[in-house]
Protein backbone atom coordinates (compact mmCIF):
# COMPACT_ATOMS: atom_id res chain seq x y z
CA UNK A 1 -10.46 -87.25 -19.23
CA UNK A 2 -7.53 -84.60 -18.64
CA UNK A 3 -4.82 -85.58 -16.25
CA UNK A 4 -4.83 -81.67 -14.72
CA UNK A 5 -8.36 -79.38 -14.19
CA UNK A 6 -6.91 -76.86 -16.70
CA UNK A 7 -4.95 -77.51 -20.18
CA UNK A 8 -0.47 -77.13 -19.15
CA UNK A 9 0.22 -76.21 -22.51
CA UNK A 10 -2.37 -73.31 -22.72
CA UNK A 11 -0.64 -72.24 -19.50
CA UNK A 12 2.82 -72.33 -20.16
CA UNK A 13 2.08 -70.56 -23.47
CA UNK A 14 0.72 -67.97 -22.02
CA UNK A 15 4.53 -67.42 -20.43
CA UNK A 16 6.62 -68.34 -23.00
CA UNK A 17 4.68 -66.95 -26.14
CA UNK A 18 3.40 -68.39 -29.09
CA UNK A 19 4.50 -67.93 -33.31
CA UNK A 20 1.64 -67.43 -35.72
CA UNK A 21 1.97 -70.56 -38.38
CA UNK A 22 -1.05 -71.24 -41.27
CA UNK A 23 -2.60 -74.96 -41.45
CA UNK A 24 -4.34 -75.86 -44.51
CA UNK A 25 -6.98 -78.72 -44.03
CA UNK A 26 -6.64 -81.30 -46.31
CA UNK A 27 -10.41 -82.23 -47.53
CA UNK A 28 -9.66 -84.98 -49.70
CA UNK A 29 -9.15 -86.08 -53.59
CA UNK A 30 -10.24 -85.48 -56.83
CA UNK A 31 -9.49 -86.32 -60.45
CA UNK A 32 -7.93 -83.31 -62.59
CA UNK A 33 -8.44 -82.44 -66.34
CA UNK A 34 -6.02 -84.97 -67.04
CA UNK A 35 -7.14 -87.84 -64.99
CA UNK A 36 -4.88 -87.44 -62.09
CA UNK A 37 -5.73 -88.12 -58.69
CA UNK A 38 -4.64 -84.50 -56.78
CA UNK A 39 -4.90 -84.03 -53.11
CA UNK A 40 -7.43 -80.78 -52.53
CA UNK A 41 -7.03 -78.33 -49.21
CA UNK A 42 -8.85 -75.50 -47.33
CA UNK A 43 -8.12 -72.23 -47.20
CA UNK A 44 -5.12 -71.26 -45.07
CA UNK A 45 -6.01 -70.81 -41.70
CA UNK A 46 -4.21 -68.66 -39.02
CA UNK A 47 -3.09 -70.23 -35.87
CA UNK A 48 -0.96 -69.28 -33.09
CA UNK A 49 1.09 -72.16 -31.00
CA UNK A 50 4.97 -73.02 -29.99
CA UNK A 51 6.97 -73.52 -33.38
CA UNK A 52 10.27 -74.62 -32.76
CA UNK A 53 13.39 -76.39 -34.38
CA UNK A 54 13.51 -80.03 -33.96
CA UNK A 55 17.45 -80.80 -32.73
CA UNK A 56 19.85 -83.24 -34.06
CA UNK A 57 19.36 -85.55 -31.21
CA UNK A 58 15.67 -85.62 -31.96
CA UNK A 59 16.19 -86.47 -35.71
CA UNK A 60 18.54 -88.63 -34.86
CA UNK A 61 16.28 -90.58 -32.16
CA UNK A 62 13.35 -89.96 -34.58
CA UNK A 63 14.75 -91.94 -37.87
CA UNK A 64 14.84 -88.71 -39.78
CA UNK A 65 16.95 -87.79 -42.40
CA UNK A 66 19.73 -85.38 -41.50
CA UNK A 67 19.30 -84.08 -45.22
CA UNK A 68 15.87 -82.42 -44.53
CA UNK A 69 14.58 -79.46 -42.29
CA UNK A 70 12.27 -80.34 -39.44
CA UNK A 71 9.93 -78.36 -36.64
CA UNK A 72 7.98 -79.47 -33.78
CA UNK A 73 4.36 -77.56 -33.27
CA UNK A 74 3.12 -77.65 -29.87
CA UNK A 75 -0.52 -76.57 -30.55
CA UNK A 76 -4.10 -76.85 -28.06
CA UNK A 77 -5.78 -77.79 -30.80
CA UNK A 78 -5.36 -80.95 -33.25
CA UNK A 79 -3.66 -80.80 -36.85
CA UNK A 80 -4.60 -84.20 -38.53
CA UNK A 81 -1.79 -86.90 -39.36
CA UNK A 82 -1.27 -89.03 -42.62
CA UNK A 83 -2.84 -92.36 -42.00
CA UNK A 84 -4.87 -94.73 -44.37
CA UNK A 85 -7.65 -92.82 -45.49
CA UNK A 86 -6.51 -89.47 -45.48
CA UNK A 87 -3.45 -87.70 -46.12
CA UNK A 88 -1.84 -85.05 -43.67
CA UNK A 89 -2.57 -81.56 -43.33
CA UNK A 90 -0.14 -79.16 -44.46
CA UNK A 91 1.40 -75.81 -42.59
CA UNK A 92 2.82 -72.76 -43.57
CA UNK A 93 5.59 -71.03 -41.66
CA UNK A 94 8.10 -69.09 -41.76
CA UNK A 95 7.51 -68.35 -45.87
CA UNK A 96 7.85 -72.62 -45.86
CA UNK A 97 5.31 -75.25 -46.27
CA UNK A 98 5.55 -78.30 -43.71
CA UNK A 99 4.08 -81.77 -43.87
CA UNK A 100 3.05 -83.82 -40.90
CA UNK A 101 4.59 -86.56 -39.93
CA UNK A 102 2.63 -89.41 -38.35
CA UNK A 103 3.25 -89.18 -34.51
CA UNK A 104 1.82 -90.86 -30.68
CA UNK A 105 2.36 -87.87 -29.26
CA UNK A 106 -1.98 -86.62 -29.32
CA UNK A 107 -2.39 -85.56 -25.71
CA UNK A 108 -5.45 -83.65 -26.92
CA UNK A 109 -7.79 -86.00 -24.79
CA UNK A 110 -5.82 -86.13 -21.49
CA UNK A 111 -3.94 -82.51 -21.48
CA UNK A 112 -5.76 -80.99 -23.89
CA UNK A 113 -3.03 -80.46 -26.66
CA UNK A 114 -0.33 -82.16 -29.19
CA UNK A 115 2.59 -82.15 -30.07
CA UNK A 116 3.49 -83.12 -34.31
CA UNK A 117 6.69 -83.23 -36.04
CA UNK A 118 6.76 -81.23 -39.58
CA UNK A 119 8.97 -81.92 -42.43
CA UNK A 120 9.91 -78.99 -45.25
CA UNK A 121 9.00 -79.94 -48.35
CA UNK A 122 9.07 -76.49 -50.53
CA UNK A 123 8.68 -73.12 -50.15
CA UNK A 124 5.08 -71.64 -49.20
């Protein structure tokens, strides 16, 4: 049940704008030619939500290495977080590729959107 009778991030969005970023879908494992579990993913898909910087004060209250490079997506739809049977989807922006982070900040079912931290882990 939603806490409002329309979705606040969708409307703020529509004020302050939204950056184009690619998720790619993890779908799951598979054993290579050499015997290797690898992790295999979707086609990138375009979507359109607030990208941002994470501050220092956020890494810092977060536990995260100071060493690494970090966003926060605020999206209306759902990117899917590491946990114990499946690994995290991955997301390409700005010419990077970004990890998930696990996070309690899914507000999908009561404002309709959520909020994940991304951590750089190469270039896209």
């Amino acid at each position: 049940m939603q806490n409002f009778g329309f979705n606040v991030l969708s409307a703020a969005q529509s004020v302050i704008g939204r950056q184009e970023y690619q998720l790619v879908t993890w779908l799951g494992r598979t054993t290579n030619a050499q015997g290797y579990d690898i992790d295999e993913y979707a086609e990138p898909v375009t979507r359109r939500a607030g990208v941002y910087p994470l501050s220092r004060e956020k890494i810092q209250s977060n536990g995260l290495d100071f060493e690494k490079q970090y966003i926060q997506i605020f999206d209306t739809s759902l990117i899917a977080l590491l946990d114990r049977t499946r690994n995290a989807d991955k997301i390409i922006w700005g010419g990077s590729e970004w990890k998930a982070l696990p996070t309690a900040n899914d507000w999908l079912e009561q404002g309709g959107w959520n909020q994940v931290i991304a951590v750089r882990i190469g270039d896209a």
